[in-house]
Each structure stands twice: as C-alpha cells, then as structure tokens.
Protein backbone atom coordinates (compact mmCIF):
# COMPACT_ATOMS: atom_id res chain seq x y z
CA UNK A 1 -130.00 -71.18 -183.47
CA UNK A 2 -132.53 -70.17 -180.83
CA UNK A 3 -131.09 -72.00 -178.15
CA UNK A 4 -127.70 -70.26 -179.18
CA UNK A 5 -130.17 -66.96 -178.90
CA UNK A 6 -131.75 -67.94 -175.79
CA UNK A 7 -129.09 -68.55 -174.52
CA UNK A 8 -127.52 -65.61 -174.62
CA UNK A 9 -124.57 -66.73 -176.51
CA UNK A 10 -125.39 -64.96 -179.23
CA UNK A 11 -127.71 -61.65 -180.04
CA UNK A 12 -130.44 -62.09 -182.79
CA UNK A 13 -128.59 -59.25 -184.36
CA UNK A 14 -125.12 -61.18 -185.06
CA UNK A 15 -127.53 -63.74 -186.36
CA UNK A 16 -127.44 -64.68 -190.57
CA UNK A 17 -129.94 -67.40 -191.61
CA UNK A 18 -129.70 -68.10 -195.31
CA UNK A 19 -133.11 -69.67 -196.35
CA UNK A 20 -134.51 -70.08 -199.57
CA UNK A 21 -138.19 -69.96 -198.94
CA UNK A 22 -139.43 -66.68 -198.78
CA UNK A 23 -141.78 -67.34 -195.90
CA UNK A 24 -139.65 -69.04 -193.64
CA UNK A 25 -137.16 -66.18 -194.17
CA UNK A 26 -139.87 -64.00 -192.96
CA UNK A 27 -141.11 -66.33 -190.10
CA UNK A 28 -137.42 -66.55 -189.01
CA UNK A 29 -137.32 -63.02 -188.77
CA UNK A 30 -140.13 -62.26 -187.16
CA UNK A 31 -140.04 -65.18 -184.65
CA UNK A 32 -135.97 -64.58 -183.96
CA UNK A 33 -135.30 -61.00 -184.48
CA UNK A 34 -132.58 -62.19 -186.71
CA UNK A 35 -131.12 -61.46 -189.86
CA UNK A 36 -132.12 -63.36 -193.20
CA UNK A 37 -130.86 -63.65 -195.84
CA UNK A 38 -132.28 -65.73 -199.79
CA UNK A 39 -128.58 -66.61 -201.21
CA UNK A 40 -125.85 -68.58 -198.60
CA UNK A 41 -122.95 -66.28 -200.24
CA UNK A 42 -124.14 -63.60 -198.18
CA UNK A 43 -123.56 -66.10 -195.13
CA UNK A 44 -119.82 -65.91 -195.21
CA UNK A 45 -119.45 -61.81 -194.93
CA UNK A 46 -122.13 -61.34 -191.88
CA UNK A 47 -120.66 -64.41 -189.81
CA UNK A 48 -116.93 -66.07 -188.53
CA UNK A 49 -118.47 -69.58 -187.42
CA UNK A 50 -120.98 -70.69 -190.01
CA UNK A 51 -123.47 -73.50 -188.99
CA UNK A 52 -123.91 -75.66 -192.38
CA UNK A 53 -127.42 -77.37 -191.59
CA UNK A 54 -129.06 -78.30 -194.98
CA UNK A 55 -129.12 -82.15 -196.26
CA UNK A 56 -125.94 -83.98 -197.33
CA UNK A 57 -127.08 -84.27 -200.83
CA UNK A 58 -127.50 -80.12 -201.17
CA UNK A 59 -124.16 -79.41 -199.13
CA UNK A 60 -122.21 -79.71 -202.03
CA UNK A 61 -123.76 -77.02 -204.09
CA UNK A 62 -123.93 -74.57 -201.06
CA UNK A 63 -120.10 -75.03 -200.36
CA UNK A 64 -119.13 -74.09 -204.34
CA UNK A 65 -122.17 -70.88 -203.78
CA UNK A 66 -119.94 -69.62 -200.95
CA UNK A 67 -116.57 -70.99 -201.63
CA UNK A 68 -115.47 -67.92 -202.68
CA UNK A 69 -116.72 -65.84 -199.65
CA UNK A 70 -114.87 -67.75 -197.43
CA UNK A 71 -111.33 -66.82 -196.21
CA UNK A 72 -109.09 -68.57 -193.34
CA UNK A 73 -110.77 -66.33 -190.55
CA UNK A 74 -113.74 -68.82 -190.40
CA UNK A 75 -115.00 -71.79 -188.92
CA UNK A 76 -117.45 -73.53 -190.92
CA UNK A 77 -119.37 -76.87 -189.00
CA UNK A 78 -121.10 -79.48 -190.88
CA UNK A 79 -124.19 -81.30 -189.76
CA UNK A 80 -124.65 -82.85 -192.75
CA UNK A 81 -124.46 -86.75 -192.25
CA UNK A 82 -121.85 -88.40 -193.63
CA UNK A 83 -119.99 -85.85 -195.13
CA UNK A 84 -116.28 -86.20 -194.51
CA UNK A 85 -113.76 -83.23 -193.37
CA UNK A 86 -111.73 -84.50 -196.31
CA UNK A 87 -114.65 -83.88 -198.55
CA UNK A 88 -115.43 -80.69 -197.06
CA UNK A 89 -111.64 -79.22 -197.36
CA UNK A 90 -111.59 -80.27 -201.00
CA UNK A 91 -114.02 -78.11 -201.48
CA UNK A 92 -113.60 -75.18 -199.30
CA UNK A 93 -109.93 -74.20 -200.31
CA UNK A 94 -109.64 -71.64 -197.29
CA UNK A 95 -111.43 -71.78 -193.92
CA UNK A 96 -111.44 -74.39 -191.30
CA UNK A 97 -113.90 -77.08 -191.08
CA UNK A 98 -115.76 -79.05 -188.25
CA UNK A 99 -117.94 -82.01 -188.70
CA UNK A 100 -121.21 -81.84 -186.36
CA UNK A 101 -123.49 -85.45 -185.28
CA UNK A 102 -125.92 -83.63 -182.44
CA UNK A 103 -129.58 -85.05 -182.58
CA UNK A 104 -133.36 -84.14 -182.34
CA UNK A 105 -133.00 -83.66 -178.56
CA UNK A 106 -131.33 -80.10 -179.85
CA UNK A 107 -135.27 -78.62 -179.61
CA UNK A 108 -135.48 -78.88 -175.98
CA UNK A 109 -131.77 -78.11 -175.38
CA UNK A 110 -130.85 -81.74 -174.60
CA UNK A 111 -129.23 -82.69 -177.44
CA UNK A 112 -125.63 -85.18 -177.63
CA UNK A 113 -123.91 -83.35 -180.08
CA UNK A 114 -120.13 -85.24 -181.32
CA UNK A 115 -117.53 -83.23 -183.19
CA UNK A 116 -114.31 -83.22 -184.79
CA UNK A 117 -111.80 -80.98 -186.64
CA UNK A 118 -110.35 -80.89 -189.51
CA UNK A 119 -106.70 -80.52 -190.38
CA UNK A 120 -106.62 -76.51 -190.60
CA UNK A 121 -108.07 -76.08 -186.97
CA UNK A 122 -107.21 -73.19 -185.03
CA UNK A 123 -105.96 -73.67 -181.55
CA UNK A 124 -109.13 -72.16 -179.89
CA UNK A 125 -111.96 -73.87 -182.13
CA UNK A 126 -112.57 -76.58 -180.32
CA UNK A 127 -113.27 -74.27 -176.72
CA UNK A 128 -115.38 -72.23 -179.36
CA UNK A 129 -117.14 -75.12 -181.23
CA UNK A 130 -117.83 -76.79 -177.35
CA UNK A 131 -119.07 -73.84 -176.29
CA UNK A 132 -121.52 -73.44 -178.68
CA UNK A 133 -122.65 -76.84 -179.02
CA UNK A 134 -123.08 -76.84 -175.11
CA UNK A 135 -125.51 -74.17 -175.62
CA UNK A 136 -128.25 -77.05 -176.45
CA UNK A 137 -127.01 -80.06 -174.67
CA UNK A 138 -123.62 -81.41 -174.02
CA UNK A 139 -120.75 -81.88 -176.55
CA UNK A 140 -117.61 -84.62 -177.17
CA UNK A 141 -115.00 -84.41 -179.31
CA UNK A 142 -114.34 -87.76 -181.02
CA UNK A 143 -112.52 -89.30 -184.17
CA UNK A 144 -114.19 -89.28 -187.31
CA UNK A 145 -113.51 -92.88 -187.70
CA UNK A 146 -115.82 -93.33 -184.79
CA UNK A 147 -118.91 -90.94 -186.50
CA UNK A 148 -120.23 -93.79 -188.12
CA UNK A 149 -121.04 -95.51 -184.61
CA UNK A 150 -122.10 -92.23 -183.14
CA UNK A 151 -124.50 -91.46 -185.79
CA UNK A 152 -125.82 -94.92 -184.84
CA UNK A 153 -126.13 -94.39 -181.56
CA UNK A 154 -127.22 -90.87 -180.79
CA UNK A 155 -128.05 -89.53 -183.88
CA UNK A 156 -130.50 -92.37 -184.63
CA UNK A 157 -130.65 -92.96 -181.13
CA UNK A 158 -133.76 -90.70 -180.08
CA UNK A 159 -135.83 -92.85 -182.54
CA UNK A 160 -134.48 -96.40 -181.22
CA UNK A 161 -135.29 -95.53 -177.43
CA UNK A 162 -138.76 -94.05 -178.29
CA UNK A 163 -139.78 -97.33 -180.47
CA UNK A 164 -138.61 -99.26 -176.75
CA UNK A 165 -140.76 -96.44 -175.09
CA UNK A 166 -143.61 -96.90 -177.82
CA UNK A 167 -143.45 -101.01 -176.87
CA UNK A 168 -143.39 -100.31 -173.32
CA UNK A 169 -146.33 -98.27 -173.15
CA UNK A 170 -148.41 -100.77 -175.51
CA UNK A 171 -147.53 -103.49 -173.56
CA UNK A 172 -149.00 -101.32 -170.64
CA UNK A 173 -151.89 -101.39 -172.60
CA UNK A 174 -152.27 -104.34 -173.38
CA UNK A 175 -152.37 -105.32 -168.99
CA UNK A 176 -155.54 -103.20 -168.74
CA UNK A 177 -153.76 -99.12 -168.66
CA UNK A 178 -155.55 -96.55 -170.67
CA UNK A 179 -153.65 -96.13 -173.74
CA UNK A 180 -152.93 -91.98 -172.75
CA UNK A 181 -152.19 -93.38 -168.88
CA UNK A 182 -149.36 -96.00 -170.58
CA UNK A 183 -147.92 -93.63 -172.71
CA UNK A 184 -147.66 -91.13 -169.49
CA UNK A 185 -145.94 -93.58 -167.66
CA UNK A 186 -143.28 -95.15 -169.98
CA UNK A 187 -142.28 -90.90 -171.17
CA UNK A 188 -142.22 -90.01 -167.01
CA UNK A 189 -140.03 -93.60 -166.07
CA UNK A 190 -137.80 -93.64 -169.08
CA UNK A 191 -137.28 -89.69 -168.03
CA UNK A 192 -137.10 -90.00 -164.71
CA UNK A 193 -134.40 -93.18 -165.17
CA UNK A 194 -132.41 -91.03 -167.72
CA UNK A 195 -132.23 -88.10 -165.31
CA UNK A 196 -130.70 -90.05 -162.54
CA UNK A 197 -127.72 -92.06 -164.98
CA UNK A 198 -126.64 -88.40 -166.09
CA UNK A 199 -126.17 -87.21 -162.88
CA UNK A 200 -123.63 -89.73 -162.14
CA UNK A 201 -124.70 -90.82 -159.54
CA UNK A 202 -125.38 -94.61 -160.45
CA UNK A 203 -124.51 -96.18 -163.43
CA UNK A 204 -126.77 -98.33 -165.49
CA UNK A 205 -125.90 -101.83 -163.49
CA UNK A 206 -126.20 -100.05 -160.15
CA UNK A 207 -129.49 -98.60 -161.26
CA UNK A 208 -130.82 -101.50 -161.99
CA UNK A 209 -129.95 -103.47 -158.95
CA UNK A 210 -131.10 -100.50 -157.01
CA UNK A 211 -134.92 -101.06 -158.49
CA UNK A 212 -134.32 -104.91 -158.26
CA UNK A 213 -135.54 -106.43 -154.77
CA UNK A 214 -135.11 -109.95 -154.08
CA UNK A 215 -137.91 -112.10 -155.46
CA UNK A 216 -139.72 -108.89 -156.46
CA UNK A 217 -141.46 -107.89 -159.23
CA UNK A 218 -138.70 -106.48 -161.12
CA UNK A 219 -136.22 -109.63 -161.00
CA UNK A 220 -139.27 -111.53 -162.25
CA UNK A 221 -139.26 -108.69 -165.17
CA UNK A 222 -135.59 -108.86 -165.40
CA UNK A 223 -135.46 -112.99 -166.06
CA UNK A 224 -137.32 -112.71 -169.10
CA UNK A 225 -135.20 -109.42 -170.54
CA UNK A 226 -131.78 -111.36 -169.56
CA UNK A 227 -132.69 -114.67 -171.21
CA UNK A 228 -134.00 -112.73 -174.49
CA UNK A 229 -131.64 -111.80 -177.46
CA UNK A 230 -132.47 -107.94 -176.62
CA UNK A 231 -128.46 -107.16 -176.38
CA UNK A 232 -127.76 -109.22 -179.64
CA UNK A 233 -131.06 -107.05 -181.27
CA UNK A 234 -129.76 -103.47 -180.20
CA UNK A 235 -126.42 -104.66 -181.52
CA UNK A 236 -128.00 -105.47 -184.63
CA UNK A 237 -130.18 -102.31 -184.97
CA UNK A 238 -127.29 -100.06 -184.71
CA UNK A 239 -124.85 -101.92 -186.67
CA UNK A 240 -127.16 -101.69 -189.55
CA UNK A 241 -127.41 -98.08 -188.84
CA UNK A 242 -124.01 -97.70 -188.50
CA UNK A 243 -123.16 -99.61 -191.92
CA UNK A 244 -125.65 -97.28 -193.53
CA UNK A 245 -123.93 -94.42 -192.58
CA UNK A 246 -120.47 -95.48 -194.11
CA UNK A 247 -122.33 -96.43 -197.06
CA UNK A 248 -123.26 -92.47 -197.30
CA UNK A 249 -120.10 -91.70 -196.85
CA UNK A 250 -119.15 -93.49 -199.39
C-alpha cells in the first residue's frame, strides 16, 4: 500500500484499508492519509482491485463478509499462502480473482512478487495486476502448479539467504572480525553481488569466475563449497518448504 502511494500509482484518497484494530485504523490514517475502514464489506464499494492480505486461515471468513459486495467489475488478489483460485472462485460467485506470492523485500520496494489468474480474468488484468505489483519490485506471471516452488523459493527465500548471510558473517567472526564489522560485510557483498546478477550483466557462473583468479584465494574458498553437499542441502531446504506449502493447500 504505501509503495503503491509513494509511488504515485495511487492517491491516499482512492485508498480503503479495512482493519479491525481500532488503533492501527487510526495509525493508518494518520501515517497514509488514507481511508479506513473496521468491517471488509465496506472494502468492495470504495475499491475495483481489492488487495486480500490477511492470513490464509482468516481469508475464508473475509471472502463470505464481502461476498455479497462484490460484483464482476472487480479484481480481487490473494496473498494468502496456499489458497487456490479454485478455492477462491467457490467462494466469490462474481468477481475475478488473482493469486499473489511477493515477499518481505515488498518494505523496501524490492520485492519478487509471482501471480496468476483465475478463470474469469479480464483481458487487461494482468497489465493492471503487473503494474501494480511492479510498484514494489518486479512481477512474473506463472502457473499455479508452479506456486508451490515459488513460495519455496522467494517467498521463503529472504529468510534462507539471510541464515547463509547470518553464517557468513559468524564465520567472519570467528577469523578475528568484530562481530558488527562481519555482519557489515556479508549485508554490503551479498548486496553488492545481488545488484550486479540483476542487471544482467553476468550471470551467476560468470560472476563467479569473474571473482575467481587462478590459485587465489577464492578458488581455494571455492574447493571446499564444490566438494560439500551445499547444492543437495538448498535442494533439500526448499523441497521441504515446498512440500509444506502443498500440504496447506491441501
């Protein structure tokens, strides 16, 4: 929402946020310059796209609350894990749906947000739905038999390459770096690296060759990673995330 603000996609005024707590509602408000609002059916008649962003166990309840507010001129998105279009069409009798996997990175406008559509999609949601998503970090349209993998991936992603970050800087540490000055430098490099894949420039391999000099430090760094089950461990880590997922959408 404020990066939609910020943006200038969007003025606070054209703005609904249903909240429940009286004090966020107010701190919303006050922070935002948008509207608020203490019951989500009064969502439905202030908005065309509404952003569904409470927990997959309370979705169910707020899609019967506005159910009947809802009529085939909107666009409702889901970012409620493991929710299924099919589930949410069941329920929503008019309206078109969108399912929604972005990730913490939304806060500082970085976020990899995945979407699909449902079966009632207009021709021009998905330019809307990209637009808007684009608004805090880039967006990909994808299957929904693939959301299981990208919740993996870069929903739980952000917390997988911070725990490498997190071992990185303690094994700084651990050689003699001021806790504060190891944590510095893993944020900076892993940064710094991340910035120059996503400008296209080099891809991972031709990154790493281009750190790598011959007998150097880094190929001596490099024998231990490549003779280490690392690959076979990240495969692991997100195939258990991944397999939780589906069980949630069971």
């Amino acid at each position: 929402m404020a990066a939609l603000i910020a943006g200038g996609r969007v003025a606070p005024g054209k703005v609904c946020v249903a909240e429940i707590a009286e004090e966020k509602r107010a701190l919303l408000n006050a922070r935002h310059g948008v509207n608020v609002a203490g019951d989500a059916a009064e969502v439905p008649d202030a908005a065309s796209v509404v952003f569904l962003c409470v927990k997959p166990q309370d979705l169910d309840a707020v899609l019967a609350r506005i159910a009947g507010r809802v009529t085939d001129a909107h666009l409702l998105v889901s970012v409620a894990a493991g929710k299924r279009l099919a589930g949410l069409e069941r329920l929503l009798p008019r309206g078109r749906v969108a399912r929604v996997m972005p990730n913490l990175a939304a806060l500082v406008g970085q976020s990899m947000s995945v979407f699909c559509l449902g079966r009632r999609a207009a021709p021009d949601d998905r330019a809307v739905l990209t637009e808007l998503l684009s608004c805090f970090g880039r967006a990909l349209e994808l299957p929904e038999t693939q959301f299981d993998a990208v919740t993996a991936l870069s929903g739980s992603g952000p917390a997988f390459f911070a725990f490498f970050m997190q071992a990185v800087a303690e094994a700084g540490a651990r050689l003699g770096l001021a806790p504060a000055d190891a944590g510095l430098l893993s944020v900076q490099t892993m940064l710094g690296a991340a910035v120059l894949l996503a400008r296209g420039e080099l891809n991972a391999q031709a990154l790493i060759e281009a750190v790598s000099s011959r007998k150097g430090t880094t190929v001596a760094g490099r024998e231990v990673l490549e003779h280490s089950d690392l690959k076979d461990l990240v495969y692991r880590t997100l195939e258990a995330a991944a397999r939780r997922s589906a069980e949630l959408s069971g």
